[in-house]
Each structure stands twice: as structure tokens, then as C-alpha cells.
Protein backbone atom coordinates (compact mmCIF):
# COMPACT_ATOMS: atom_id res chain seq x y z
CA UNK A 1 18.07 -15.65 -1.80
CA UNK A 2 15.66 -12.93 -0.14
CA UNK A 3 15.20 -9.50 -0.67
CA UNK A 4 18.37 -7.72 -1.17
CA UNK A 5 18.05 -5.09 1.61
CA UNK A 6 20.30 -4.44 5.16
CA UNK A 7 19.71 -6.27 8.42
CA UNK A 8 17.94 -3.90 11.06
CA UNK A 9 18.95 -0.78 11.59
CA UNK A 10 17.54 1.73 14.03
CA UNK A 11 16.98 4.89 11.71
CA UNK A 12 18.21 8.40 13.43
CA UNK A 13 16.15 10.43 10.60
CA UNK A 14 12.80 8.84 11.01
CA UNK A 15 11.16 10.98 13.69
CA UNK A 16 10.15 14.16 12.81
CA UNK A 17 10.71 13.32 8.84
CA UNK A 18 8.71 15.65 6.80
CA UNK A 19 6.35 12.95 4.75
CA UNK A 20 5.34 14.26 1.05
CA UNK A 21 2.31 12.03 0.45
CA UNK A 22 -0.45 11.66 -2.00
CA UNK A 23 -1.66 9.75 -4.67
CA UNK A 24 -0.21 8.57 -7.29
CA UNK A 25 -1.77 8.94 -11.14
CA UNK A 26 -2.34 5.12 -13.16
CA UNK A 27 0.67 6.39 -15.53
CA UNK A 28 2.69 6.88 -12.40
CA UNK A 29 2.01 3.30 -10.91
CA UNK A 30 2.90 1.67 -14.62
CA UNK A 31 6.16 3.46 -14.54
CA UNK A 32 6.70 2.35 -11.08
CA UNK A 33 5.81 -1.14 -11.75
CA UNK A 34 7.99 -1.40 -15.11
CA UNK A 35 10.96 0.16 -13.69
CA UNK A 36 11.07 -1.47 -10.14
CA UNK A 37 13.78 -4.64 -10.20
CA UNK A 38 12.44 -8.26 -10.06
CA UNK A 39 12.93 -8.31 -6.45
CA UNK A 40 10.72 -5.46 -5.79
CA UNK A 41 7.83 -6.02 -8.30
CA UNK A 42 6.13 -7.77 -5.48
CA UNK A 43 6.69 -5.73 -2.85
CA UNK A 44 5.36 -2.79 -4.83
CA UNK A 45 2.64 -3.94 -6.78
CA UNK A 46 1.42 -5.74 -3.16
CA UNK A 47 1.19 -2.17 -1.27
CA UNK A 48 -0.48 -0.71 -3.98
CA UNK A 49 -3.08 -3.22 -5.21
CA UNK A 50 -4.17 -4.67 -1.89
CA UNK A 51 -3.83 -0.88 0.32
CA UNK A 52 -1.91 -3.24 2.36
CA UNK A 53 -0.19 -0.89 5.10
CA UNK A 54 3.68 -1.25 4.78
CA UNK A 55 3.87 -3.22 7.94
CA UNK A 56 1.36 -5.78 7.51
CA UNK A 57 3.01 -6.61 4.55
CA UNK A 58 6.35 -6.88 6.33
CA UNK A 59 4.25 -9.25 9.10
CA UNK A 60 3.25 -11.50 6.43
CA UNK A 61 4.68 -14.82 6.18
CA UNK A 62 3.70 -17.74 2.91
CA UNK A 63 1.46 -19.65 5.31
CA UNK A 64 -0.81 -16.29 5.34
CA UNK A 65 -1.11 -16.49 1.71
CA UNK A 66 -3.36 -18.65 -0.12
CA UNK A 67 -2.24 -18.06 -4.08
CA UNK A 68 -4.53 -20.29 -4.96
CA UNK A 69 -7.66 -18.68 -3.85
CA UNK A 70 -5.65 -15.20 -4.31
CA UNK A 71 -6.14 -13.77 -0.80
CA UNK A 72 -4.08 -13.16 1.92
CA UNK A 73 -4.63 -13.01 5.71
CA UNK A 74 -3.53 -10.07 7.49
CA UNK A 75 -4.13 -10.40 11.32
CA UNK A 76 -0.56 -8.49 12.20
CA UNK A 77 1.95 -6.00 11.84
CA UNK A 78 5.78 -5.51 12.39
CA UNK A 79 6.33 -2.62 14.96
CA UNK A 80 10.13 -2.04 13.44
CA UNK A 81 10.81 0.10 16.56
CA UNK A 82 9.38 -2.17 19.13
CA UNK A 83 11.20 -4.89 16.88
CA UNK A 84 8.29 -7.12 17.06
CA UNK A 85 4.74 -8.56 15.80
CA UNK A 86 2.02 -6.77 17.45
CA UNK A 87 -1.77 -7.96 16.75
CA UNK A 88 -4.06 -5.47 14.35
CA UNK A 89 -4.77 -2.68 16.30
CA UNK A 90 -8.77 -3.13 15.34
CA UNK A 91 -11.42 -6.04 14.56
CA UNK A 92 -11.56 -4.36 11.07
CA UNK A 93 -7.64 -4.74 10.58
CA UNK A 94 -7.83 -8.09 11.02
CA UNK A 95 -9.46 -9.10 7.53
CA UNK A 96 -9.11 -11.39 4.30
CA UNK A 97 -7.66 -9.00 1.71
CA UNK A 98 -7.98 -10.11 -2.05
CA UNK A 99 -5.41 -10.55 -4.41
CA UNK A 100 -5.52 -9.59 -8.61
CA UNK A 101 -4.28 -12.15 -10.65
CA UNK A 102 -0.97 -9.65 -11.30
CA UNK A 103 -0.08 -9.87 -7.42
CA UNK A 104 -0.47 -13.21 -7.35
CA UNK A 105 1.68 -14.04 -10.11
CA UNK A 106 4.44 -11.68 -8.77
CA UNK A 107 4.12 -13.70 -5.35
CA UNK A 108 4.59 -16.95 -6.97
CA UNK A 109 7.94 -15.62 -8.80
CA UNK A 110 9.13 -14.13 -5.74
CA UNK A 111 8.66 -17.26 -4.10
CA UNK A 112 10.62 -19.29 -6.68
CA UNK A 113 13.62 -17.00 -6.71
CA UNK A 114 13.62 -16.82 -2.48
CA UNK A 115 12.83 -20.40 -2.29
CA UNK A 116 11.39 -19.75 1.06
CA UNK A 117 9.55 -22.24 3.49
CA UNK A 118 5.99 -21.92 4.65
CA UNK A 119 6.40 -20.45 7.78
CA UNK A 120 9.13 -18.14 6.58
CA UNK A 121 8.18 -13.99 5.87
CA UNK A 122 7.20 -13.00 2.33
CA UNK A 123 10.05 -9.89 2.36
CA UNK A 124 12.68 -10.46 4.70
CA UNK A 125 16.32 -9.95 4.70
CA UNK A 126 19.31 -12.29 3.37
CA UNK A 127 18.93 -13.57 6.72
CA UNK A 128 15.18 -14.05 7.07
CA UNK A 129 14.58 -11.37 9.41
CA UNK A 130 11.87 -8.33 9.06
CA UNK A 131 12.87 -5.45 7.39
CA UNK A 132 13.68 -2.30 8.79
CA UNK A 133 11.85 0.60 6.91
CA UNK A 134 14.23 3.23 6.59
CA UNK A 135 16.00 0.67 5.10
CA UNK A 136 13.57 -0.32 2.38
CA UNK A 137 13.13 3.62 1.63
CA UNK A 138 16.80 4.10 1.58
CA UNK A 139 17.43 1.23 -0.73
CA UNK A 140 14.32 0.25 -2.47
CA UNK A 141 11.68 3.34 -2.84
CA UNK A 142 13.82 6.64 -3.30
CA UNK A 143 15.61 4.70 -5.95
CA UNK A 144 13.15 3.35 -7.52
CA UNK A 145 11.17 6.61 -7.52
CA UNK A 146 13.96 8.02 -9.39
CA UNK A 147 14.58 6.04 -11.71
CA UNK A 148 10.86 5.88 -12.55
CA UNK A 149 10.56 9.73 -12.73
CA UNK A 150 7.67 10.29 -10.99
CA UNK A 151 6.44 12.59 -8.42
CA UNK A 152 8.76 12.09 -4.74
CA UNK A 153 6.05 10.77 -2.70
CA UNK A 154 6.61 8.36 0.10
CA UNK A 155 5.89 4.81 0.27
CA UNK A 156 2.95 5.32 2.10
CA UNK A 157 1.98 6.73 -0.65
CA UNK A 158 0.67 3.50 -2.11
CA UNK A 159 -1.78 3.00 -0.16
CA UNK A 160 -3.67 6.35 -0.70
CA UNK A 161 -2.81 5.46 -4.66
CA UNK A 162 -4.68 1.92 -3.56
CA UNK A 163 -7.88 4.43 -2.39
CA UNK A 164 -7.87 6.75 -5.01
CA UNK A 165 -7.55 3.95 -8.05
CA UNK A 166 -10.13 2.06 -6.27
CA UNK A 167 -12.61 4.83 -5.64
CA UNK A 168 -12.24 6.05 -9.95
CA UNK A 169 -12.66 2.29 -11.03
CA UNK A 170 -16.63 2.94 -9.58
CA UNK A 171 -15.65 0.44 -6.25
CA UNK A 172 -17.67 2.11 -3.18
CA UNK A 173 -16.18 3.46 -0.46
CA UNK A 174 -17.87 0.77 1.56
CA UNK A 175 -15.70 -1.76 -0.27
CA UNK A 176 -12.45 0.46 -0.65
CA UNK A 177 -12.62 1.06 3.07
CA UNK A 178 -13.03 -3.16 4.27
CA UNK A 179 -10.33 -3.79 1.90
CA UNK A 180 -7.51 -1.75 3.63
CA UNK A 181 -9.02 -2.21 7.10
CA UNK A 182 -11.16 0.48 7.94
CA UNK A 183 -14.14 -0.21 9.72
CA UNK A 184 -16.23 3.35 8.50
CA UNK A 185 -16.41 3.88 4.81
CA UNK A 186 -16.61 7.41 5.44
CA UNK A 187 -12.89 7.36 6.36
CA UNK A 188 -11.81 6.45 3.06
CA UNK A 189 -13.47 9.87 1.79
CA UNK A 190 -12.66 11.87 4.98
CA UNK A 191 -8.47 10.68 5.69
CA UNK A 192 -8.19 10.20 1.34
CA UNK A 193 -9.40 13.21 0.06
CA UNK A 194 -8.16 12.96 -3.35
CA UNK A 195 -10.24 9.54 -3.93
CA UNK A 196 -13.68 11.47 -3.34
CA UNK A 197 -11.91 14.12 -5.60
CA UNK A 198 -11.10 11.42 -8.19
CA UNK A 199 -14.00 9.33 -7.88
CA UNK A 200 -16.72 12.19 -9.03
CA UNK A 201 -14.05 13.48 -11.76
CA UNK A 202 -14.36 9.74 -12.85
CA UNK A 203 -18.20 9.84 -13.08
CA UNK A 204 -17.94 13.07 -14.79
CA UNK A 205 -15.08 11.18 -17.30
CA UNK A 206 -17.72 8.49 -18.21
CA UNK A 207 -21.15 10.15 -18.64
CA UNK A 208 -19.22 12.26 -21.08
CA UNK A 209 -17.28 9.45 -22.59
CA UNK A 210 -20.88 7.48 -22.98
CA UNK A 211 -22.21 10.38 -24.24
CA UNK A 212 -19.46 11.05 -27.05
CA UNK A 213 -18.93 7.06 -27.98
CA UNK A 214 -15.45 7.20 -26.53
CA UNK A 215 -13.79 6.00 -24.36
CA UNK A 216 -13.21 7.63 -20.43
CA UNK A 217 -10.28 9.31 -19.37
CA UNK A 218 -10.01 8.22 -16.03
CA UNK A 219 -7.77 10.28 -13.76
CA UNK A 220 -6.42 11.05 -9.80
CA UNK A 221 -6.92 14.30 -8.72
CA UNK A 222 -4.70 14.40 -5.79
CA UNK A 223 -6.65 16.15 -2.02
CA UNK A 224 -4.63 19.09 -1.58
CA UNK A 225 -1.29 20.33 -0.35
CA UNK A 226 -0.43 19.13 3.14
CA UNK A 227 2.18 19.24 5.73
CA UNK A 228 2.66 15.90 7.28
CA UNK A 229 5.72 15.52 9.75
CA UNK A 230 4.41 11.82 10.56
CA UNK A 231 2.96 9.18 8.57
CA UNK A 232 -0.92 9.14 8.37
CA UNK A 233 -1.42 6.45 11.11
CA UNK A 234 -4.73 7.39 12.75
CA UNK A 235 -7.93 8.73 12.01
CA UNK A 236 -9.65 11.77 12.97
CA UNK A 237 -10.90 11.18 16.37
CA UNK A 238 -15.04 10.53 17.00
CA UNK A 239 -17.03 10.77 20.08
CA UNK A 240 -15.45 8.37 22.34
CA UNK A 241 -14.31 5.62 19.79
CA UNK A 242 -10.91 4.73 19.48
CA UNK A 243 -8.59 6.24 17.04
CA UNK A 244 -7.89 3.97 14.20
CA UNK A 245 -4.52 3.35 11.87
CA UNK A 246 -4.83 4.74 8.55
């Protein structure tokens, strides 16, 4: 059986949605990960330890993934309004992303219980075919964020949580930035506030922590209040390069 969710379904709401979005806190993402249902685990903990976009993980079929090696090769993404695969829009999108031992442990279960072939997707419908996102929010995320109790953020939302946990664990932007596709470090700092934010609170967390023998208190600080009507799918425009998906 695959994941539980609706065949296609063109959502009316989607344009113009008003997007809450920022980052979520390392209590938030436990409570998220211990309340979400078996069939979701992956899913989740996927989009927020890789900084996977949602649709490249809705692209990805088993023969991408290499659970041995834990890493996974993302070279495309499901355009659910086109209804179809469409290439990385970048060189830098295309990329090797690695995967923690947790993910890759998920993967394996969720591959038992779907029993799915090699050249099948990784989250599909009962019927094997991609998932429509409104669908997944609808069912999946707005439940799940309830019943977890945290803040009402979007899905999205992982992947800035992906940027911001990444930047306070002392991983440089440089690295942060190949791993979810950019191909400028400086965008992970300039689109994700919050994980420059985070990142020097975190430095300011462990010289005192070293200091005092204890140990650091490592916290998100999130960038800021912002109104978002659309998800954060490009960067801020430079010169005459191209503008790049977030």
C-alpha cells in the first residue's frame, strides 16, 4: 500500500494563498516527527533533514536512492500544475544530497510497508501516481501540525527549518547552500534570514556554554515577520543571472 492521500486534484485555493512561513525551533521538529503517522515519518523527516524542496521529493523514485551509501539523486521535480517531471531548473539543483542515518532508516520502513518496485516513486498515491500538493497539505501537514501543537507554518516551512538547523549546528553556509541546491552560499543568509540570525545566537550559545562548563543552548531565531502570498520559489534577482528556485 502507498501513501494514503487522494488522486490529483487541481486545487481552486492555491493561487493567491497567503503562505505563513518560517523556521521551525529543534523542539518543534521532535514534536513533529513523534506525532506524524508511520506513513508520514518519511515524508517529513526527508523535507526537513535533506532541505529537499517539496517537489523534488515528490519526483523521486527508489532507483534515485542509494540507502546504502545514504544519498539520494535529485535531478527533477514534479510541476503538479503542469502535471509533469520537469528537469532542475539550475546545474546546482541537480546534485547528490546526503542522507542521516534517521532518513534512511525511515526510507527503508516506508519501503517495506509500500512494497514498491525500483522504478516506482518514493510517495505516490494508492495508485502510484504523484501527489497533488494541496492534497498532501489538506490531508497530511495541517493535521499533523495540529496535532503536534506547534506554530501553523507551511510545509515549505521545512526547508527553511533544514537552513536554520544546519546553519546553528556550525555547518557553513557554503555547505548548507550545495545541500539544498543553491549555487551562492550567500543565498542561504540573504533568502533565510533567520539561519544567519540563529547561526551567530548559536556561537554566542557556545562560547558562553565553554566558558561556564555547560552545555549550549542551541536555538532558531526565526528572520522576521513577512507577508508571503506565494511560496518562496526564486531568489532575489542579480545583474543579469537567472533567477533561481528557493
Amino acid at each position: 500500500m502507498l501513501l494514503r492521500f487522494k488522486q490529483y486534484e487541481r486545487s481552486k485555493s492555491s493561487p493567491g494563498r497567503r503562505v505563513n512561513r518560517a523556521a521551525f525551533t529543534e523542539d518543534e521538529v521532535q514534536r513533529l516527527l513523534a506525532t506524524a503517522r508511520q506513513h508520514e515519518r518519511a515524508l517529513i523527516g526527508l523535507l526537513c533533514f535533506t532541505g529537499m524542496r517539496p517537489g523534488e521529493a515528490y519526483a523521486l523514485r527508489w532507483q534515485d536512492v542509494d540507502l546504502t551509501a545514504g544519498a539520494a539523486t535529485i535531478a527533477r521535480t514534479w510541476d503538479w500544475r503542469g502535471k509533469q517531471f520537469t528537469p532542475a531548473k539550475t546545474a546546482a539543483g541537480c546534485r547528490t544530497v546526503a542522507l542521516s542515518g534517521w532518513v534512511v532508516e525511515e526510507l527503508e520502513r516506508h519501503r517495506e510497508r509500500t512494497g514498491a518496485d525500483s522504478a516506482g516513486l518514493i510517495f505516490a498515491t494508492r495508485t502510484g501516481q504523484p501527489l497533488n500538493p494541496s492534497n498532501v497539505r489538506r490531508d497530511v501537514w495541517t493535521k499533523l501540525v495540529k496535532r503536534a501543537g506547534v506554530r501553523t507554518l507551511d510545509m515549505y516551512s521545512l526547508r527553511h527549518t533544514f537552513a536554520s538547523l544546519g546553519r546553528v549546528a556550525g555547518e557553513s553556509a557554503f555547505n548548507v547552500a550545495r545541500a539544498m541546491g543553491h549555487s551562492r552560499s550567500v543565498l542561504v543568509d540573504q533568502l533565510y534570514a533567520h539561519s544567519l540570525q540563529s547561526g551567530m545566537a548559536s556561537v554566542a550559545e557556545r562560547v558562553t556554554a565553554r566558558a561556564l562548563g555547560e552545555q549550549p543552548k542551541l536555538r532558531v531565531i526565526e528572520g522576521g515577520q513577512r507577508d508571503v502570498r506565494q511560496p518562496l520559489d526564486e531568489s532575489p534577482a542579480e545583474g543579469s543571472e537567472n533567477r533561481a528556485t528557493a
